[in-house]
N, C-alpha and C. Protein backbone atom coordinates (compact mmCIF):
# COMPACT_ATOMS: atom_id res chain seq x y z
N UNK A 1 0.82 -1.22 0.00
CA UNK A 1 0.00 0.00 0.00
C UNK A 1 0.86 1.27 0.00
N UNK A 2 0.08 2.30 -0.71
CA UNK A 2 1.27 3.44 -0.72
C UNK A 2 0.99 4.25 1.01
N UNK A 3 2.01 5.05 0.92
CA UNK A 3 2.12 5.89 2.21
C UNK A 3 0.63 6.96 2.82
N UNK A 4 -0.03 7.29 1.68
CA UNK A 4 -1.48 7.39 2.31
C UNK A 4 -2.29 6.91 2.84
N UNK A 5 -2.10 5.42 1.74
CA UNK A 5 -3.23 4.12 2.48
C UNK A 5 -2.94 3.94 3.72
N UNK A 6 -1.27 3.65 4.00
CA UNK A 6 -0.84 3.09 5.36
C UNK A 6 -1.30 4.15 6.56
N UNK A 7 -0.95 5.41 6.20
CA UNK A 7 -1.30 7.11 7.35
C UNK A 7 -2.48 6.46 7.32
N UNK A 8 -4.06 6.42 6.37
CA UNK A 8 -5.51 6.49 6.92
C UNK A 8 -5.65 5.09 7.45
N UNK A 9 -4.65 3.86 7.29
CA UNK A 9 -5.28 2.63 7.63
C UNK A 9 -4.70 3.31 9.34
N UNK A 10 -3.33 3.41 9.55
CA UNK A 10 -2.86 3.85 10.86
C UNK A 10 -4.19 4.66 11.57
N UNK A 11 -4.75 5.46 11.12
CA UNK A 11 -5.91 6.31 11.74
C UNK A 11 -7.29 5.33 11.97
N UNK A 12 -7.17 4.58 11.27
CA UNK A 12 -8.42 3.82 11.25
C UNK A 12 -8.07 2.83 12.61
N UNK A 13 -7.01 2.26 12.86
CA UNK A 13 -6.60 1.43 13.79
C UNK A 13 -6.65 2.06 14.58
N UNK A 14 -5.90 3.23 15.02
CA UNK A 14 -6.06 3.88 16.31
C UNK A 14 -7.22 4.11 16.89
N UNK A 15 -7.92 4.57 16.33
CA UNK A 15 -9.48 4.69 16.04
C UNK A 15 -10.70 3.72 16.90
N UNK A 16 -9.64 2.18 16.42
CA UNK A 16 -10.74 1.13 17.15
C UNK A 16 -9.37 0.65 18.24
N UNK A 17 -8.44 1.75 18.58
CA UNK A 17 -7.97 1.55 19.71
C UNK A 17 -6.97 0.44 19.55
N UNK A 18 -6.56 0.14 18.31
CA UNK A 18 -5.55 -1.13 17.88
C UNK A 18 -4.36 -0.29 17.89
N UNK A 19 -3.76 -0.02 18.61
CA UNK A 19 -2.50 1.08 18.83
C UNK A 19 -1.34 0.46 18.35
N UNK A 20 -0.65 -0.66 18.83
CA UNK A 20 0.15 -1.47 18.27
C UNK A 20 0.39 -1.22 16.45
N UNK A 21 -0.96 -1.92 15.95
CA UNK A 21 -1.29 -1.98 15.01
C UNK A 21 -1.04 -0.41 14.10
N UNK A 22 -1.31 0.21 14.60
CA UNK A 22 -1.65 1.85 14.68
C UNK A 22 -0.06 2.56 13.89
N UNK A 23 0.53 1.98 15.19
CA UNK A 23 1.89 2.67 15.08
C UNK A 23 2.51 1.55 13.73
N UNK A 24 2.30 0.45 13.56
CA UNK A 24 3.24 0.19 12.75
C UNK A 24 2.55 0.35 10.99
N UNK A 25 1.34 0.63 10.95
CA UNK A 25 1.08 1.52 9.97
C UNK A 25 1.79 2.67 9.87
N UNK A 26 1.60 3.23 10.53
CA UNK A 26 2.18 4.75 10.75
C UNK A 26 3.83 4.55 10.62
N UNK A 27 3.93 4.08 11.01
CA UNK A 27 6.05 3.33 10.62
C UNK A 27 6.27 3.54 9.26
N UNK A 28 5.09 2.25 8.44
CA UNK A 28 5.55 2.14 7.51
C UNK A 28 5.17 3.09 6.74
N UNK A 29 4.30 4.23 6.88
CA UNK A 29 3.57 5.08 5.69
C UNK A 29 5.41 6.08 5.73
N UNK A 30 5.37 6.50 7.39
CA UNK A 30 7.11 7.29 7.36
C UNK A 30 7.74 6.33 5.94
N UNK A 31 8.09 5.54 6.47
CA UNK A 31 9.38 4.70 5.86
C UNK A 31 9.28 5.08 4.55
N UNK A 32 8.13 4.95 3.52
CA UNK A 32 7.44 5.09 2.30
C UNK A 32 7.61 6.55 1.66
N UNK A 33 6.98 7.54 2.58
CA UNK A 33 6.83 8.91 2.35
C UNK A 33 7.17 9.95 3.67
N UNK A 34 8.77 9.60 3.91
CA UNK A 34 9.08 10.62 5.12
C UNK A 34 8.61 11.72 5.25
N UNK A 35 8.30 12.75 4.04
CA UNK A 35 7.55 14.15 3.67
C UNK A 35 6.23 14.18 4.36
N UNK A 36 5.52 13.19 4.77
CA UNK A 36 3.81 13.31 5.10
C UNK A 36 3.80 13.90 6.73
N UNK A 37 3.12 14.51 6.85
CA UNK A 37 2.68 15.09 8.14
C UNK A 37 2.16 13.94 8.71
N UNK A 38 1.30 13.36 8.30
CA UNK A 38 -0.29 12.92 8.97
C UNK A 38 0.23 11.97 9.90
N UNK A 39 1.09 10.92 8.93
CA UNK A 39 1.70 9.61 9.88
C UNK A 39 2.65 9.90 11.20
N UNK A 40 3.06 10.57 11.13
CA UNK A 40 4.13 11.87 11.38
C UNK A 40 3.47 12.04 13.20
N UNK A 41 2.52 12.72 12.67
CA UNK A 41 2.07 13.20 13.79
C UNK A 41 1.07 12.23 14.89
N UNK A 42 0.52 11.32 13.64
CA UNK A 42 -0.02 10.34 14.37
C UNK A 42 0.82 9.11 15.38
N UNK A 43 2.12 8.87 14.50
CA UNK A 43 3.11 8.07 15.26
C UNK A 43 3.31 8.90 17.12
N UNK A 44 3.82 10.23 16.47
CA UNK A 44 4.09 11.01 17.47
C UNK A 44 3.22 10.84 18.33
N UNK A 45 1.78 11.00 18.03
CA UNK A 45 0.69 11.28 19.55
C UNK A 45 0.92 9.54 19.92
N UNK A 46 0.78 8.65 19.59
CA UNK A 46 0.52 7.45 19.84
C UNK A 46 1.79 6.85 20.54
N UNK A 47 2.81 7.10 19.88
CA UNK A 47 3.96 6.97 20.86
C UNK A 47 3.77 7.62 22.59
N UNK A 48 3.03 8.43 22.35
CA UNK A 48 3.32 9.65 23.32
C UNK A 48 2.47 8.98 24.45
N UNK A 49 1.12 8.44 24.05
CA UNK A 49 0.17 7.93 24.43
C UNK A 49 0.65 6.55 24.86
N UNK A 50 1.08 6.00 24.64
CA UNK A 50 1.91 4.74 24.49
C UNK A 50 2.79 4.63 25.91
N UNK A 51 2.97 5.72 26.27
CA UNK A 51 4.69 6.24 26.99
C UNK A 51 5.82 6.17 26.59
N UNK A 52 6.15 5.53 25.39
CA UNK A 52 7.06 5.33 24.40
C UNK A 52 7.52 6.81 24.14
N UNK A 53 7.82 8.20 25.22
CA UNK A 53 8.40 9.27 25.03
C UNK A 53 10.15 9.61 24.39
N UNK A 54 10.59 8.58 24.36
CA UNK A 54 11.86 9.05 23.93
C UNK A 54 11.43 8.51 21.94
N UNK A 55 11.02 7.82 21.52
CA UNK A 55 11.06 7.58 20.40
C UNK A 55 9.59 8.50 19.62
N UNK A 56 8.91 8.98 20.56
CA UNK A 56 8.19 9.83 20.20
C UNK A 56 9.10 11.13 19.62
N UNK A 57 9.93 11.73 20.27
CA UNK A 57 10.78 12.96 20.68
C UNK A 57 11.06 12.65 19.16
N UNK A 58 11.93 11.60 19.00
CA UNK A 58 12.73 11.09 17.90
C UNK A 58 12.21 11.75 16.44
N UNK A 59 10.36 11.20 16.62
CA UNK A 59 9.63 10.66 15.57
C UNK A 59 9.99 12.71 15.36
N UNK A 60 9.11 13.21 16.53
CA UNK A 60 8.57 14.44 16.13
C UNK A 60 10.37 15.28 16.06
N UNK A 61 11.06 15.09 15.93
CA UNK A 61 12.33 16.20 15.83
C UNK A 61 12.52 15.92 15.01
N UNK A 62 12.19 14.97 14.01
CA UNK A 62 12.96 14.46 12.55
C UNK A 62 11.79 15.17 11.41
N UNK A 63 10.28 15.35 11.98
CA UNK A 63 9.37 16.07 11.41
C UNK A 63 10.08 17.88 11.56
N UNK A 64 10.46 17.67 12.21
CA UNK A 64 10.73 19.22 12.15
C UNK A 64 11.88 19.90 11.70
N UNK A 65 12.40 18.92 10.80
CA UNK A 65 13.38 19.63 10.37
C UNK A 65 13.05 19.66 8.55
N UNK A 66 11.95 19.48 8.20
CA UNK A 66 11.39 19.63 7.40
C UNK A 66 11.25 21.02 7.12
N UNK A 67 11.06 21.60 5.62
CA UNK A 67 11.28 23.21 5.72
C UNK A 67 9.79 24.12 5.91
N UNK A 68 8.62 23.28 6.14
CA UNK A 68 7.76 24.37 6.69
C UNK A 68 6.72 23.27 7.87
N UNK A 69 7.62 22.81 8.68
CA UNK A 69 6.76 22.03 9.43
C UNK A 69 4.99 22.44 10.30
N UNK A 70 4.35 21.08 10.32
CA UNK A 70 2.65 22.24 10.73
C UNK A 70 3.17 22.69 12.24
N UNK A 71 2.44 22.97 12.62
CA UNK A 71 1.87 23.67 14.00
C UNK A 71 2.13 22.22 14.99
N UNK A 72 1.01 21.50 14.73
CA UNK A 72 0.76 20.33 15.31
C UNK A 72 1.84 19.51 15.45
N UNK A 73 2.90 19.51 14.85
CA UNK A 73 4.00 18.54 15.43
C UNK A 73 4.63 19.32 16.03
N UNK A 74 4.80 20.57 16.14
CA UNK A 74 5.45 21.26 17.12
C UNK A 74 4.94 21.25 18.99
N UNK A 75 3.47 21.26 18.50
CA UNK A 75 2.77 20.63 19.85
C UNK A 75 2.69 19.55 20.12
N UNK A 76 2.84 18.58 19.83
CA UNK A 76 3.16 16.87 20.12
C UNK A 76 4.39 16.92 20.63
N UNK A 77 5.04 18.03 20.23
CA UNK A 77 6.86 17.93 20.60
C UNK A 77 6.71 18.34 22.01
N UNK A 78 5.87 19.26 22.26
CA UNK A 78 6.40 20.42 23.14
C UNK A 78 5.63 18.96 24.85
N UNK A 79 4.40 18.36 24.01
CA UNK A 79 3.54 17.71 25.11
C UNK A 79 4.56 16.58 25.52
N UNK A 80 5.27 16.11 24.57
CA UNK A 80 6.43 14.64 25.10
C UNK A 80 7.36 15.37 25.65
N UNK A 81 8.39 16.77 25.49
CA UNK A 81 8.92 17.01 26.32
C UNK A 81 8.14 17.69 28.10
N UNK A 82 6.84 17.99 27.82
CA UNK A 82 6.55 18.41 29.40
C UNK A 82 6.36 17.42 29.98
N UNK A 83 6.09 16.13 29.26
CA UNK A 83 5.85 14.86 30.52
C UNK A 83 7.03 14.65 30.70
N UNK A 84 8.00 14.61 29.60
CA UNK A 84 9.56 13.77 29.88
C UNK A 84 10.28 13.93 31.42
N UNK A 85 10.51 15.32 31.62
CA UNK A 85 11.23 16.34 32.52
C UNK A 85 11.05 17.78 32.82
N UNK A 86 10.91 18.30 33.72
CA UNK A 86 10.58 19.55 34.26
C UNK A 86 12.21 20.05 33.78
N UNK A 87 12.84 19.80 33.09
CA UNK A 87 14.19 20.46 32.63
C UNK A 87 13.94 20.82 31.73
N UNK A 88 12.85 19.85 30.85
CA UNK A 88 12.80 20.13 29.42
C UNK A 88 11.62 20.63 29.17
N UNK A 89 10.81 22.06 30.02
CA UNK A 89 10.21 22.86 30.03
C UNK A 89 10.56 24.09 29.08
N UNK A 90 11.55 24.44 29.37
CA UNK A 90 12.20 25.44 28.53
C UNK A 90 11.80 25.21 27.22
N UNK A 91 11.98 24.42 26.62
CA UNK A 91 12.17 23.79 25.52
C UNK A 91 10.69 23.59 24.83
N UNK A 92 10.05 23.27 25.77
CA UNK A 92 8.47 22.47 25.35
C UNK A 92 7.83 23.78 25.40
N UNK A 93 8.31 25.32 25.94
CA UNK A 93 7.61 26.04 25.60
C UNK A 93 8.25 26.97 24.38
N UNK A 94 9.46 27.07 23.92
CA UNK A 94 9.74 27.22 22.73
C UNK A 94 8.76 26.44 21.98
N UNK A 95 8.71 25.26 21.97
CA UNK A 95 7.75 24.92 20.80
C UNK A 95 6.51 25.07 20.68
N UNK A 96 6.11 25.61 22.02
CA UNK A 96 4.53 25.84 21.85
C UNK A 96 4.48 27.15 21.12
N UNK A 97 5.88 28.03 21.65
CA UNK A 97 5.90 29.26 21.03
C UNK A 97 5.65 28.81 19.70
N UNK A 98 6.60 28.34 18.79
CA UNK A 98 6.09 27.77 17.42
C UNK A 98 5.02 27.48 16.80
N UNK A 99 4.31 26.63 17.99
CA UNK A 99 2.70 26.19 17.47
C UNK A 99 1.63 27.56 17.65
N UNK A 100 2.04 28.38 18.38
CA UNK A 100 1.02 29.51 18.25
C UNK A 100 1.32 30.13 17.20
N UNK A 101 2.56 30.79 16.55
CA UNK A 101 2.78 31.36 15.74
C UNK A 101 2.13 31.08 14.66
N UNK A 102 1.91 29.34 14.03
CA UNK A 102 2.01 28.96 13.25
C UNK A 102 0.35 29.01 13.03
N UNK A 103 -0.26 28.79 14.12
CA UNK A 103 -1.24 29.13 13.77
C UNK A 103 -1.98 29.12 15.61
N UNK A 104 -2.26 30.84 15.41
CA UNK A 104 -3.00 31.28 16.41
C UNK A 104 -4.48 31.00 17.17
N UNK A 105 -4.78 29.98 16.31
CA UNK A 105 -6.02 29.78 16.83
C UNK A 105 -6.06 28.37 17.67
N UNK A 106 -5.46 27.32 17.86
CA UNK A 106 -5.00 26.48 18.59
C UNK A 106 -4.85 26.47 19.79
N UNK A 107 -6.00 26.81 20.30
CA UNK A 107 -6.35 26.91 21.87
C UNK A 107 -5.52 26.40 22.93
N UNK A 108 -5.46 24.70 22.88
CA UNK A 108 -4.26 23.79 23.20
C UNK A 108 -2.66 24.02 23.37
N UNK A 109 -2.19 24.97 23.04
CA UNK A 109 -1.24 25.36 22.80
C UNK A 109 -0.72 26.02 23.69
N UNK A 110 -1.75 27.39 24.31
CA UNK A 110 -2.16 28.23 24.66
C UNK A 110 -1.88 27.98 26.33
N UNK A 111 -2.90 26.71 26.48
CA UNK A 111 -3.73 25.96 27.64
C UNK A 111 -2.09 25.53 28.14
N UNK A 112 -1.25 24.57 26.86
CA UNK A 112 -0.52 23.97 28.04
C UNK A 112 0.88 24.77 28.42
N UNK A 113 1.36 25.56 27.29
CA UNK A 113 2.03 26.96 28.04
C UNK A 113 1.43 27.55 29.16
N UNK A 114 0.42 27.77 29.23
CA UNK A 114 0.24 28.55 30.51
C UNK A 114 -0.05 27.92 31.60
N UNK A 115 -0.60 26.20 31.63
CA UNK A 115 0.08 25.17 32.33
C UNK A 115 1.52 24.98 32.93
N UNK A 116 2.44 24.88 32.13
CA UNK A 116 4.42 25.27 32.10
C UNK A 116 4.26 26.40 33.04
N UNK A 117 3.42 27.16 32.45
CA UNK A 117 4.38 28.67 33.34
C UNK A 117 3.40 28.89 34.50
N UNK A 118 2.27 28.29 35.11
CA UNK A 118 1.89 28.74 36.59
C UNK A 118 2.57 27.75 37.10
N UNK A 119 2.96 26.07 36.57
CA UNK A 119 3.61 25.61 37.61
C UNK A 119 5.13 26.03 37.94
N UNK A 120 5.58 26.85 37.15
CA UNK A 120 6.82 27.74 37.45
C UNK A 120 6.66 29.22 38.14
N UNK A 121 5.50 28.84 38.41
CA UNK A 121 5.15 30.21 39.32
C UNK A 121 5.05 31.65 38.44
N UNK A 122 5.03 31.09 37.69
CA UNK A 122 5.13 32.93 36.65
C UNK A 122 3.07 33.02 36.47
N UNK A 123 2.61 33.04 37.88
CA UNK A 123 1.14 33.18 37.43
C UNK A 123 0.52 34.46 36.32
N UNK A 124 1.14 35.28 36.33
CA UNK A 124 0.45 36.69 35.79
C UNK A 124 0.87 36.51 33.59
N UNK A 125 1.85 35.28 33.44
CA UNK A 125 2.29 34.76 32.21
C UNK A 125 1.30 33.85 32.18
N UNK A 126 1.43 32.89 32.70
CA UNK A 126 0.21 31.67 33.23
C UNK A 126 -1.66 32.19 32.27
N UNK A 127 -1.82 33.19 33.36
CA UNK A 127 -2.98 34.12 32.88
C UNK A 127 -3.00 34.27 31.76
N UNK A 128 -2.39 34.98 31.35
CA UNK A 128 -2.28 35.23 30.02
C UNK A 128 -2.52 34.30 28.91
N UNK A 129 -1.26 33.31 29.02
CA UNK A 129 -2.05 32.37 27.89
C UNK A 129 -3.61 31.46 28.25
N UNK A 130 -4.12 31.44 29.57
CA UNK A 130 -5.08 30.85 29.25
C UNK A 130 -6.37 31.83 28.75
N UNK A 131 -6.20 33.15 28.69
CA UNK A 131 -6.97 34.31 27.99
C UNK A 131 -6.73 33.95 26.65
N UNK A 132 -5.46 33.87 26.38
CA UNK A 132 -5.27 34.00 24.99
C UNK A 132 -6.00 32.68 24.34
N UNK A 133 -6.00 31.34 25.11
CA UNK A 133 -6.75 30.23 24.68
C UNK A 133 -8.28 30.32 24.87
N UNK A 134 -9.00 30.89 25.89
CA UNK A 134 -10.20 31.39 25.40
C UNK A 134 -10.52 31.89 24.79
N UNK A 135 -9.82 32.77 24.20
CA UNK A 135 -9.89 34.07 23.11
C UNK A 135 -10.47 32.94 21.78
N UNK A 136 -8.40 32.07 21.73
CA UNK A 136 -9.32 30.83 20.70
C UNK A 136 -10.05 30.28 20.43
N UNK A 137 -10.90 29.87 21.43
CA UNK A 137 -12.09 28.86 21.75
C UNK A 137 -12.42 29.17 22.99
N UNK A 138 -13.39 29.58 22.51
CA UNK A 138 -14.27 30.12 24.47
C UNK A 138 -15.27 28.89 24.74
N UNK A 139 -15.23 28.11 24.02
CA UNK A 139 -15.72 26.81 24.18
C UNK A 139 -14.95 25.65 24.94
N UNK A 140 -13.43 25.82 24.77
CA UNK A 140 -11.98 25.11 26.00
C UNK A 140 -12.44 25.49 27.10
N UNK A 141 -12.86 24.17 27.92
CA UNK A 141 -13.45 24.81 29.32
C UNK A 141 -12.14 24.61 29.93
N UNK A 142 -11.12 23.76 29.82
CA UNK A 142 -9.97 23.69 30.83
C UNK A 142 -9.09 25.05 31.42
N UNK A 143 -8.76 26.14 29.89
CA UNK A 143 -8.52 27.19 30.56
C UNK A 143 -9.31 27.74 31.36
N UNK A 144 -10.50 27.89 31.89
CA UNK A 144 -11.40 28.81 32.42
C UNK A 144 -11.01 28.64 33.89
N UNK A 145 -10.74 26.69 33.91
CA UNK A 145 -10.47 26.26 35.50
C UNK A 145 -9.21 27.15 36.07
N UNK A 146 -8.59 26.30 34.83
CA UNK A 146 -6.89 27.12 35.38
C UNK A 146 -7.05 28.84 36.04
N UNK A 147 -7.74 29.30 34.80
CA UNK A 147 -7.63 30.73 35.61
C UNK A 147 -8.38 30.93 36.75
N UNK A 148 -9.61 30.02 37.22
CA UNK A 148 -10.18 30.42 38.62
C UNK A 148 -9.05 30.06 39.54
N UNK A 149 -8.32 29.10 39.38
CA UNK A 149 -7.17 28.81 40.64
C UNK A 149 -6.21 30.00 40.44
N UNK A 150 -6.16 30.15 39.41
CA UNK A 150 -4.78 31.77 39.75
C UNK A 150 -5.52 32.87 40.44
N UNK A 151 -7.18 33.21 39.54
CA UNK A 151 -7.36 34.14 40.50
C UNK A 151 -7.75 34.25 41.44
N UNK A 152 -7.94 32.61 42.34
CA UNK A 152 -8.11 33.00 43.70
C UNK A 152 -6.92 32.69 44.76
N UNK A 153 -5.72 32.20 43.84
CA UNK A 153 -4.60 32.15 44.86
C UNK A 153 -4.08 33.91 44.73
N UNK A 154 -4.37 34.96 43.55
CA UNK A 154 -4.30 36.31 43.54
C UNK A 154 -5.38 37.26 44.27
N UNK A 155 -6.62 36.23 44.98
CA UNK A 155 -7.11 37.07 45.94
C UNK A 155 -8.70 37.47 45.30
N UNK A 156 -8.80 37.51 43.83
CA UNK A 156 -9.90 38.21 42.89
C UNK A 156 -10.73 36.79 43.23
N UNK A 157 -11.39 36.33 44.22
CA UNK A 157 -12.40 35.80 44.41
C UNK A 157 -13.62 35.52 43.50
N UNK A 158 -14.03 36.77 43.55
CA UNK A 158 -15.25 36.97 42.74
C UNK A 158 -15.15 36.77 41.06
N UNK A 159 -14.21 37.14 40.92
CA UNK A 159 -13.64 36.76 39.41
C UNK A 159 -13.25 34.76 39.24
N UNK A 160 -12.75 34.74 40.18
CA UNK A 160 -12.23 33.22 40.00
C UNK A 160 -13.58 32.46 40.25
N UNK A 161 -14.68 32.73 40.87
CA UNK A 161 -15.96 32.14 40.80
C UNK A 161 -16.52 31.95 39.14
N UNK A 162 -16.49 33.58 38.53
CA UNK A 162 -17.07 33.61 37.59
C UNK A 162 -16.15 32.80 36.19
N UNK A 163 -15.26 33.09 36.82
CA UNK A 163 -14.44 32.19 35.65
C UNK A 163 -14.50 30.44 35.83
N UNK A 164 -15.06 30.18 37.05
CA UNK A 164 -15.08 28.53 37.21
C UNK A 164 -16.48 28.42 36.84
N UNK A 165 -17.46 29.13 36.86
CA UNK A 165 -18.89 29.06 36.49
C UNK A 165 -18.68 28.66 34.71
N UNK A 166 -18.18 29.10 34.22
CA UNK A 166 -17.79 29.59 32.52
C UNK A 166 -17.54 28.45 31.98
């Protein structure tokens, strides 16, 4: 099968939760057509999902050296390095930086940078991106939580109600 068939059969497996199966579609569509995003990114989340984080890292740093890589493997990158190590924070938010750039509307992005940076205590950065991820989708209820806990460890009570109501 060519490298498309293998990416949608890989999606179709994951799909009914055949992960195994999943990833080695997704292997072979890479192997076939290194250029494709889809397998790419799908290996990546499934590895990631998997706990298989170091060959995830692998999958998604070799996508990115491609000359206009998406958004989305930059955020698969940034999510295997925040589970990996709290060292490799730095890093996982460079790439989220990437994934917003690339495209600003990616709520997710948003959510887990500003995840990174309240648990580094930078709450008033923190804030920020989870505004900026409602902004994206005021439908992401996860930022709304995050920001009621900043603003009631900042005291704005009444605000951190209305933002956990939301």
């Amino acid at each position: 099968p060519s490298a498309p068939v293998l990416s949608t059969l890989g999606l179709a497996q994951f799909r009914l939760g055949r992960y195994q199966q999943a990833i080695s579609s997704y292997t072979r569509a890479i192997e076939k057509d290194g250029a494709l995003e889809a397998p790419r990114e799908g290996l990546t989340f499934l590895l990631y999902m998997t706990g298989d984080l170091d060959r995830a890292r692998s999958v998604a740093d070799k996508g990115l050296q491609a000359p206009k890589p998406g958004f989305y493997l930059f955020y698969l990158r940034a999510l295997v390095l925040y589970r990996e190590s709290r060292k490799l924070w730095p890093e996982a938010v460079s790439s989220l930086d990437e994934a917003t750039k690339n495209n600003v509307r990616f709520a997710p992005a948003y959510f887990l940078r500003g995840k990174i940076r309240m648990q580094q205590g930078m709450l008033d950065a923190a804030l920020d991106d989870f505004k900026a991820a409602v902004r994206a989708d005021p439908a992401y209820p996860l930022p709304y939580f995050k920001m009621s806990q900043i603003l009631e460890q900042q005291g704005h009570r009444e605000r951190a109600e209305r933002s956990e109501e939301r």
